[in-house]
Structure formats: C-alpha cells, structure tokens
Protein backbone atom coordinates (compact mmCIF):
# COMPACT_ATOMS: atom_id res chain seq x y z
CA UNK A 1 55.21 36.86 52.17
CA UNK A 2 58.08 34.84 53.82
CA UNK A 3 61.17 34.23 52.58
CA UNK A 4 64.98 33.18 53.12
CA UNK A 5 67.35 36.15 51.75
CA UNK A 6 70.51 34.48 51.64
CA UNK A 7 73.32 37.37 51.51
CA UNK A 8 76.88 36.32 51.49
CA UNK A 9 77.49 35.59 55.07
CA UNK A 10 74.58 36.76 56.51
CA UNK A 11 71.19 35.17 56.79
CA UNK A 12 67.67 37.24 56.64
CA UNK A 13 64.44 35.26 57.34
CA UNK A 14 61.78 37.69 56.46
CA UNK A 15 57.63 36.87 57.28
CA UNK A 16 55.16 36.84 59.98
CA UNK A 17 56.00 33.58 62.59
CA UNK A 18 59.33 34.07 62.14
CA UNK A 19 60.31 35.40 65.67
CA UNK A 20 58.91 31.79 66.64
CA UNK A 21 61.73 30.22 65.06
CA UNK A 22 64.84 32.36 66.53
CA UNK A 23 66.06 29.79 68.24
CA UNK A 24 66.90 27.87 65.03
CA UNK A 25 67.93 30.83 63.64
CA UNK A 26 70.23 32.15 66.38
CA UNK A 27 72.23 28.32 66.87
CA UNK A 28 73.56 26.92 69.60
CA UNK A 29 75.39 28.27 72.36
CA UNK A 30 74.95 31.05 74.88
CA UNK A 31 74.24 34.79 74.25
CA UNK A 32 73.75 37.65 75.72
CA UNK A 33 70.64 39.63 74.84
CA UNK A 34 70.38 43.48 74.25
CA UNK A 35 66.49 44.80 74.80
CA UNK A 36 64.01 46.90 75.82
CA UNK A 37 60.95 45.68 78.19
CA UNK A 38 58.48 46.80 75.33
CA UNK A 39 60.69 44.59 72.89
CA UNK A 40 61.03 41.81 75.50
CA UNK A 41 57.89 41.73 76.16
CA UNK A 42 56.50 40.95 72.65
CA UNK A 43 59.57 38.01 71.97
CA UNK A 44 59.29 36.63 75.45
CA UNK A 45 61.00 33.28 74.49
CA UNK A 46 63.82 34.80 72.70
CA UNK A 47 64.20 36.41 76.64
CA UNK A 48 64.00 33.10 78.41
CA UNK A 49 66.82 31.60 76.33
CA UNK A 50 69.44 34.42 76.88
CA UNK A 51 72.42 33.69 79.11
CA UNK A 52 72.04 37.38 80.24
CA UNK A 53 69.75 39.91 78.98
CA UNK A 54 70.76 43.76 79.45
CA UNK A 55 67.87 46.43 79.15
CA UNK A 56 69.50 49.07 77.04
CA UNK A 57 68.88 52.35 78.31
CA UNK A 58 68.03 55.47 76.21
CA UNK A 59 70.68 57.70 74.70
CA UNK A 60 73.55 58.22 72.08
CA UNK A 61 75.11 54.48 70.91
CA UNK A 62 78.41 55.37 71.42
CA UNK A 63 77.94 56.07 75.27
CA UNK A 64 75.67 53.00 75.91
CA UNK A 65 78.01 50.85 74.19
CA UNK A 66 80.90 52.20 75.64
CA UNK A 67 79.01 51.19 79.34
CA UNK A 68 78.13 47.66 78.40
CA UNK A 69 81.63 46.47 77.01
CA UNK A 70 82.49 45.05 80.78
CA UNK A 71 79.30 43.39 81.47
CA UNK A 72 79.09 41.31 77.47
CA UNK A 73 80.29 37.82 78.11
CA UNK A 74 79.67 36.32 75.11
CA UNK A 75 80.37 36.67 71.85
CA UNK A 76 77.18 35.78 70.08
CA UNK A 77 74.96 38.98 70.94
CA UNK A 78 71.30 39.13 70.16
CA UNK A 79 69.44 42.63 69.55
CA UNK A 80 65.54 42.40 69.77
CA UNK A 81 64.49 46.34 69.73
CA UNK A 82 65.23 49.41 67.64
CA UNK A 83 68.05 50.99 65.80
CA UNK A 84 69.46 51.70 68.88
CA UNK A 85 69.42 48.71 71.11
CA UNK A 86 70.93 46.95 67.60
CA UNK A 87 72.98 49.42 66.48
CA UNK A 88 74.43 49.18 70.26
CA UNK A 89 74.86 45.33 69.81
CA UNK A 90 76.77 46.22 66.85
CA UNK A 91 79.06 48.43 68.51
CA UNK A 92 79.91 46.15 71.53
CA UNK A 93 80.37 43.36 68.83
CA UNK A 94 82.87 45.25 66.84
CA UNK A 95 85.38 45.59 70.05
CA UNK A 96 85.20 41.64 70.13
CA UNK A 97 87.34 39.19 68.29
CA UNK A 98 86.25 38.19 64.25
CA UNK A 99 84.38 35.07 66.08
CA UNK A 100 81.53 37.75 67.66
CA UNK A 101 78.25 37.85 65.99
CA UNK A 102 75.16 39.60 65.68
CA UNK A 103 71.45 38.25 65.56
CA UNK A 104 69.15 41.24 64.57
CA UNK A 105 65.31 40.84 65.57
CA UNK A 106 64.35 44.35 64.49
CA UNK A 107 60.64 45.94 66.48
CA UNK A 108 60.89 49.13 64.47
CA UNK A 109 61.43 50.01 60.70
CA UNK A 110 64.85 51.60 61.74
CA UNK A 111 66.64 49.24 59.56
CA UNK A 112 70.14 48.96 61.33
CA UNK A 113 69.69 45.32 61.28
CA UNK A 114 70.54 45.33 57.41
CA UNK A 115 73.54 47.74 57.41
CA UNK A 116 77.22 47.70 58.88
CA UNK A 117 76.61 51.40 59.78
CA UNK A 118 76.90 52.47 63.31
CA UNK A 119 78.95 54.61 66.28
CA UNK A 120 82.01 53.52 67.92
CA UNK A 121 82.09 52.68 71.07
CA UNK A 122 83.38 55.74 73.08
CA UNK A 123 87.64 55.68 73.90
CA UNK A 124 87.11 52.17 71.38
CA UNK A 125 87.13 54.29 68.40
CA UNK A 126 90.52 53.72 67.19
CA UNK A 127 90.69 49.47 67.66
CA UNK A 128 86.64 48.75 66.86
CA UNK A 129 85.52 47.59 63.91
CA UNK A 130 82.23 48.03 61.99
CA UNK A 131 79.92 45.10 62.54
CA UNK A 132 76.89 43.91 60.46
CA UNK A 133 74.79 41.53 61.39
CA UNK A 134 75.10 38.15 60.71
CA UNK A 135 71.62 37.28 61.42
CA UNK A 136 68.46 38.96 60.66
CA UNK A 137 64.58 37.79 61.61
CA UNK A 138 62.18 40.34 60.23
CA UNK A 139 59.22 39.08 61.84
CA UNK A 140 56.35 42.11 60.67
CA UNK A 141 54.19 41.43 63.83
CA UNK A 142 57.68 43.17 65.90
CA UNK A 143 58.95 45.31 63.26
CA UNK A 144 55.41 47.49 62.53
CA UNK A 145 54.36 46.94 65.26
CA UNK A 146 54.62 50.49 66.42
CA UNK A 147 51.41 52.44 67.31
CA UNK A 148 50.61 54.26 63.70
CA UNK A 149 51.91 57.84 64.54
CA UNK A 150 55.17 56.49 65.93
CA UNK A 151 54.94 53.79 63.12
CA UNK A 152 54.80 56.89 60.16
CA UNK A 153 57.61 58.22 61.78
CA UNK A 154 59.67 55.19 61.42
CA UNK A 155 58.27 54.99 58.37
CA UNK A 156 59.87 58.44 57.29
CA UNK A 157 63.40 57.07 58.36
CA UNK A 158 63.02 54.50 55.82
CA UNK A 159 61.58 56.52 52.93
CA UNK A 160 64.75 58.72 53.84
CA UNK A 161 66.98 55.18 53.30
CA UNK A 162 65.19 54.71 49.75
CA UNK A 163 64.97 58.43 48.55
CA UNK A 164 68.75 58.91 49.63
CA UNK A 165 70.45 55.65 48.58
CA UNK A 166 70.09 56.10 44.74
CA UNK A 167 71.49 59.47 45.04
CA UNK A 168 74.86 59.05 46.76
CA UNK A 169 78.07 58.55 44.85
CA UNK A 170 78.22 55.08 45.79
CA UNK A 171 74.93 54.37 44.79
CA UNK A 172 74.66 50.84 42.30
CA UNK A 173 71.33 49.16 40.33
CA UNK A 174 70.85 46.59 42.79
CA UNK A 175 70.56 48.64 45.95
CA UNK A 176 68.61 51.34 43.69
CA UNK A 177 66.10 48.67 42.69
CA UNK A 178 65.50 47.63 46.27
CA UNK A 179 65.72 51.50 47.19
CA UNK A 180 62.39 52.17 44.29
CA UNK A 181 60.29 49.37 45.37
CA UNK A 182 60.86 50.50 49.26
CA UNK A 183 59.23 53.71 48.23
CA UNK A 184 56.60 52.16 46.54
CA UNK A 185 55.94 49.91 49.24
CA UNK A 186 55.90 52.68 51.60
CA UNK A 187 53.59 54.49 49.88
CA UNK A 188 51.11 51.88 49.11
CA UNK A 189 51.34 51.34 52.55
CA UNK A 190 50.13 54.72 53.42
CA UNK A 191 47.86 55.53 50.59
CA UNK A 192 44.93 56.75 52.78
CA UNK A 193 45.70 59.65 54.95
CA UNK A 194 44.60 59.24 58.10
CA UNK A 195 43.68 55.72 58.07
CA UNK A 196 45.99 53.20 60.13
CA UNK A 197 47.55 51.13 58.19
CA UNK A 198 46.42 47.51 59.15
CA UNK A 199 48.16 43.87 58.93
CA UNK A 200 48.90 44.08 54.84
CA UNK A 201 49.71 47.76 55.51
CA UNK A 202 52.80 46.96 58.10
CA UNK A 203 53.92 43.93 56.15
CA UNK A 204 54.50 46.13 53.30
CA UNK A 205 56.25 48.46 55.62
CA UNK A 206 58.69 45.97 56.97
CA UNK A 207 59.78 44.84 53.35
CA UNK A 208 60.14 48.28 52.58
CA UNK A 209 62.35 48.88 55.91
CA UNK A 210 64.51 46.03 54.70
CA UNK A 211 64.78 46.79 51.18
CA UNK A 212 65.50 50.35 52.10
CA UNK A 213 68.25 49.01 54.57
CA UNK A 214 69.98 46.83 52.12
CA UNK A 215 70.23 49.45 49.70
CA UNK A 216 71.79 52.58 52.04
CA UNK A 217 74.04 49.61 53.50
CA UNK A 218 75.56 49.37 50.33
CA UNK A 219 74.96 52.83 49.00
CA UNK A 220 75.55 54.80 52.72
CA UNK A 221 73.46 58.32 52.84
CA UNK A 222 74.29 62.03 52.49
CA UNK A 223 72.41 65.36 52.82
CA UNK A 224 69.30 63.93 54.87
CA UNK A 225 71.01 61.89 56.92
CA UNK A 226 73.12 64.35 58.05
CA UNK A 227 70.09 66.63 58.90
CA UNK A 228 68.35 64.23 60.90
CA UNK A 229 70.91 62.54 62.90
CA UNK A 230 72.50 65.93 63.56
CA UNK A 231 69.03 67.14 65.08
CA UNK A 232 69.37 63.90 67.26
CA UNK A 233 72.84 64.73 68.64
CA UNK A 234 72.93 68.65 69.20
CA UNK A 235 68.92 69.01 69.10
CA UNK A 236 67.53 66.47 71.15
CA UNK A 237 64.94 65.52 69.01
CA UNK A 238 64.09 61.82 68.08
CA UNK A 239 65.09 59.70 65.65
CA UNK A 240 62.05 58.90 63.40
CA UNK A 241 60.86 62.21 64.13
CA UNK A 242 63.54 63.95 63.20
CA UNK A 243 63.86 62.20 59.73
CA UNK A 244 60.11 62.95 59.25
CA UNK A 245 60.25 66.86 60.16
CA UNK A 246 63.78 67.61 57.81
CA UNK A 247 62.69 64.96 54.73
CA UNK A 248 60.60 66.93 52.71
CA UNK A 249 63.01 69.48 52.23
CA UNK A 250 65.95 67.18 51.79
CA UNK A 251 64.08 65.43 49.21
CA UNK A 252 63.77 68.96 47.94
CA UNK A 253 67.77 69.70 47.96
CA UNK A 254 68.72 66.12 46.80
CA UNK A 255 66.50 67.10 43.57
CA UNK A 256 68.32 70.05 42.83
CA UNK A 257 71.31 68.25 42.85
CA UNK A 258 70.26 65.67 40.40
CA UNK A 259 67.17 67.07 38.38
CA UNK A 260 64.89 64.38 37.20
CA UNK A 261 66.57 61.51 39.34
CA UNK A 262 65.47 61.61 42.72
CA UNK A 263 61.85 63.06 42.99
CA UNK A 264 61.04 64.27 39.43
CA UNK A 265 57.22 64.99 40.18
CA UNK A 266 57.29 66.05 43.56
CA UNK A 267 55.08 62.26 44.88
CA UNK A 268 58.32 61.81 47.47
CA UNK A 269 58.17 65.00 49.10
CA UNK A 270 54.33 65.09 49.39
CA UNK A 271 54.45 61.60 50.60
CA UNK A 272 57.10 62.75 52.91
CA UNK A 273 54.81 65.52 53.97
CA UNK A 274 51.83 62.88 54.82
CA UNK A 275 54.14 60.67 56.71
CA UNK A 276 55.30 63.84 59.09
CA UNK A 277 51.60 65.06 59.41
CA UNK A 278 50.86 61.44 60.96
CA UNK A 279 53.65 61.50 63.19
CA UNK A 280 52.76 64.57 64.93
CA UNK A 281 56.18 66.02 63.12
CA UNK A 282 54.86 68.25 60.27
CA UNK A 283 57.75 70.98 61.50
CA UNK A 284 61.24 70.89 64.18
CA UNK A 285 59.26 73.46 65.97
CA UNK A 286 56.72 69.72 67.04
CA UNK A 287 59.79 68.40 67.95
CA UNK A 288 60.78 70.19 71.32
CA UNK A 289 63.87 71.45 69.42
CA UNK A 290 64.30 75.47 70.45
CA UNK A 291 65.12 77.00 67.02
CA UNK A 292 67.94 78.44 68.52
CA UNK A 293 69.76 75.29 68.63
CA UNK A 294 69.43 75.53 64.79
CA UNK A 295 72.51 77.13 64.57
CA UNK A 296 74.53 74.33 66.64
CA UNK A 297 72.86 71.92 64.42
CA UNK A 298 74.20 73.48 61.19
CA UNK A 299 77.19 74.16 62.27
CA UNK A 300 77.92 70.49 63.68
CA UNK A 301 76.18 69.10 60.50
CA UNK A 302 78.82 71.22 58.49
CA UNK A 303 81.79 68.29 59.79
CA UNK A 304 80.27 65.24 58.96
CA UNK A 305 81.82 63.60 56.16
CA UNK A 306 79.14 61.73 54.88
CA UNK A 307 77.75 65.05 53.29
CA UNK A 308 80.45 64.54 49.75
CA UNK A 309 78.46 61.23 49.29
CA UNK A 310 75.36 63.56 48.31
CA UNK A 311 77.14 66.44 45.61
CA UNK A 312 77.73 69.50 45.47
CA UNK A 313 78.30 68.90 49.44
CA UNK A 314 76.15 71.21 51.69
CA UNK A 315 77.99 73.98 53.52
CA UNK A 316 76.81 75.58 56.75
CA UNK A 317 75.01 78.16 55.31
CA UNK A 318 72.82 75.59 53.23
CA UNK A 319 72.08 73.28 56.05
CA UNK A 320 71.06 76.16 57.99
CA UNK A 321 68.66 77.27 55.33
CA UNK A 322 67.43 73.78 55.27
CA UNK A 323 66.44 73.66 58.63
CA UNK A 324 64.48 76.99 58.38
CA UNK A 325 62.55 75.63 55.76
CA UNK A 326 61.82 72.69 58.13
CA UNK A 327 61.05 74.53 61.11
C-alpha cells in the first residue's frame, strides 16, 4: 500500500519506492544530513545530495544533540536512521529559528518520525522548543528492514505506542483507532512464532509503527514508557529491548487500571510475550542490566512526570515490583 497522509503541516508519504523519491519530497535547498553508515548505506542517494552529512554516534539524545548544535549549518535537517539519529535531528532543530525543518526517513519501527516527543538539547533546555517533523517518507524496505530478532524488538516499542496511547488521559478516538489497528497489524504480522516475517509481514509492521506513532503523538504515554526508557537511562539496556522485556507486565498494570479497556483477554500481553521471546529479551536479566540497578531504575522512574498520564500514577514501590516481575 502507498499513500499520501496529508496532516496539517506535515507531509507523510508512506509505501515501498518511496525513499526513491526524497528528493521531491525533501525540496530544494541545502541540508544537512543526520545518519548512521548502516542507514546511509541503504539510502545512498539521499547521502550524495546532503550539503554535510554527520554520522550520529551512539548514546543519550540530549548529549549528542547538545555536541552537534555548532557543526548544523542549515536549517532544513534530514534524519535517515532510528529514533535516535531523528529524535537527535529533532532536538538540534528545536534550538533553530521557526524556519528549521525536519525530513524523517525512518530505518526502524521506532516511530519518532510521527511525534513531537523528544530530549532537549543539554544547557538548551530552557530556550528549545519541541520539534516534529515536517516531513515523513516511510519507505518499508528501510523501516523493517531490521534483521527479525532486532526487528520484534522494535516491534515491541510500537505495540507499547498502541497498547499505551488509548489508555492515557489524553487519549482521543482518532489516535485510539490508529492505536487498535497498529496492534492488529502487529500481530498479524507476527502470527507464526518463530517464522520471519517476510515482505507483507514488514509492510504491515511499518503501518503499524506509523499508526502507533500518530496516535502516542497525540495521546503521549505513561506507565510503560516510563519503564522502558528509564531502563535505557540508569540501566543501560536498549531501546527496543527494553520495551520488549518490561511490556508484558505493563500491559498487565495498565489493565488493572482500566479493567476491560486495555487488554481484556490477555492477546496483548501474550503477544507481548512472543515479541520478547524473538528478540532474545524474554526477561531484564537478557538484557545485561545487573538487577541491582533495579533499584536506581525505580527510583529515577518515580520523577518522571509522564507517569499521571497513565492513573492511579505508579509510585516507587510499584515500579519496583514491576521490574521484578520483568526480571
């Protein structure tokens, strides 16, 4: 399927071939392009047409954006990579004047490239602005086109998008529409365990990521969120991972907090469960995380705000539990 989602001022061009047309999509004048050499390598003339391209190391978004702020020139910024190489883009563009834009060519299902949703820069925080962006290319072949156990990892990070969105206080039937058929994409997607999920498979996959996007864009997350990301920061654990390891047991909480709404007979959790069994993430213990950094985890988790968006908000002791059951 390929399609043009026209979304107030931003632009989504969704299907397979898409990357091809970038250039049409991204306009005229010179950018500067955020990447990775596994990402570059698959959009190679997205590279050749950059101004400057920037290979965006790993680590936390607020640090790497922080670094790059000197060396951005321009003000239209392309991201072809992850959540973090766009989420970084995002950043850099949000200490920029209102003229600075975005182009999003997403290579995982992180879904950043559909939501305004990201770190500050560091010593920025105070004068940058949140920054969505204003383009989007969802080209399938780049954004499933992770190997299958890293690709049911990143697929657990956007289950977590469409089990979490409908249950926050800002949630809205729009975003919980495209949040339901996210799910069900996801899990038609994976419907034989063990079996990688070929071309229809990943198509399905990157709808769902961008459905799932949209929706906790408009909706934000809570409880799960919070558990994963947290395990990021203070655990060193990794992203999709981490939202594959803590998921079925936030679906778990987020159903006791709204019996009947979120995951009524128990398919989300044990699809959850597949997905973290595939990635090689079936526990935090897989994830190189010493379970005595649980405690720094639930006790950092305990400050983030975003936890009143999912009600009764978690306290330490809760979140701690959580991540036992996890472990």
């Amino acid at each position: 399927m390929n399609f043009t989602w026209r979304d107030g001022e931003r632009t989504i061009r969704f299907g397979r071939g898409t990357v091809g047309e970038a250039a049409v999509h991204i306009g005229d004048g010179p950018y500067t392009l955020l990447t990775t050499a596994r990402a570059a390598a698959a959009a190679p003339a997205v590279v050749e047409e950059a101004a400057a391209v920037h290979h965006v190391a790993p680590g936390p978004v607020d640090e790497l954006a922080a670094g790059l702020l000197g060396a951005v020139a321009h003000d239209l910024i392309v991201a072809l990579g992850g959540g973090r190489i766009i989420d970084v883009a995002k950043a850099v563009a949000g200490t920029r004047g209102p003229e600075a834009r975005v182009v999003a060519i997403p290579t995982t299902l992180s879904a950043a490239e559909m939501t305004p949703i990201h770190r500050l820069p560091v010593g920025r925080e105070q004068v940058a602005r949140f920054v969505r962006p204003a383009v989007v290319i969802n080209d399938p072949d780049l954004s499933a086109s992770q190997p299958a156990a890293d690709l049911a990892a990143s697929s657990a990070n956007a289950l977590a998008h469409a089990v979490e969105a409908p249950a926050t206080t800002l949630a809205s039937p729009v975003p919980t529409l495209a949040a339901r058929e996210a799910q069900r994409l996801i899990d038609s997607a994976w419907l034989v365990e063990g079996e990688d999920p070929g071309a229809t498979a990943r198509e399905q996959l990157a709808q769902a990521a961008l459905l799932s996007g949209y929706a906790i864009g408009a909706a934000r997350y809570g409880l799960s969120h919070v558990l994963s990301q947290t395990l990021v920061r203070a655990g060193g654990a990794g992203h999709g991972p981490a939202n594959a390891a803590v998921l079925p047991v936030a679906i778990a909480a987020l159903e006791r907090r709204a019996p009947g709404r979120v995951d009524p007979d128990g398919t989300l959790a044990e699809l959850a469960r597949r997905l973290a069994r595939r990635a090689g993430a079936d526990g935090i213990r897989h994830l190189g995380v010493d379970e005595a950094a649980l405690d720094a985890c639930a006790a950092a988790a305990a400050q983030r705000r975003e936890l009143s968006l999912t009600p009764p908000r978690a306290d330490e002791a809760e979140l701690r539990e959580l991540y036992a059951r996890a472990w």
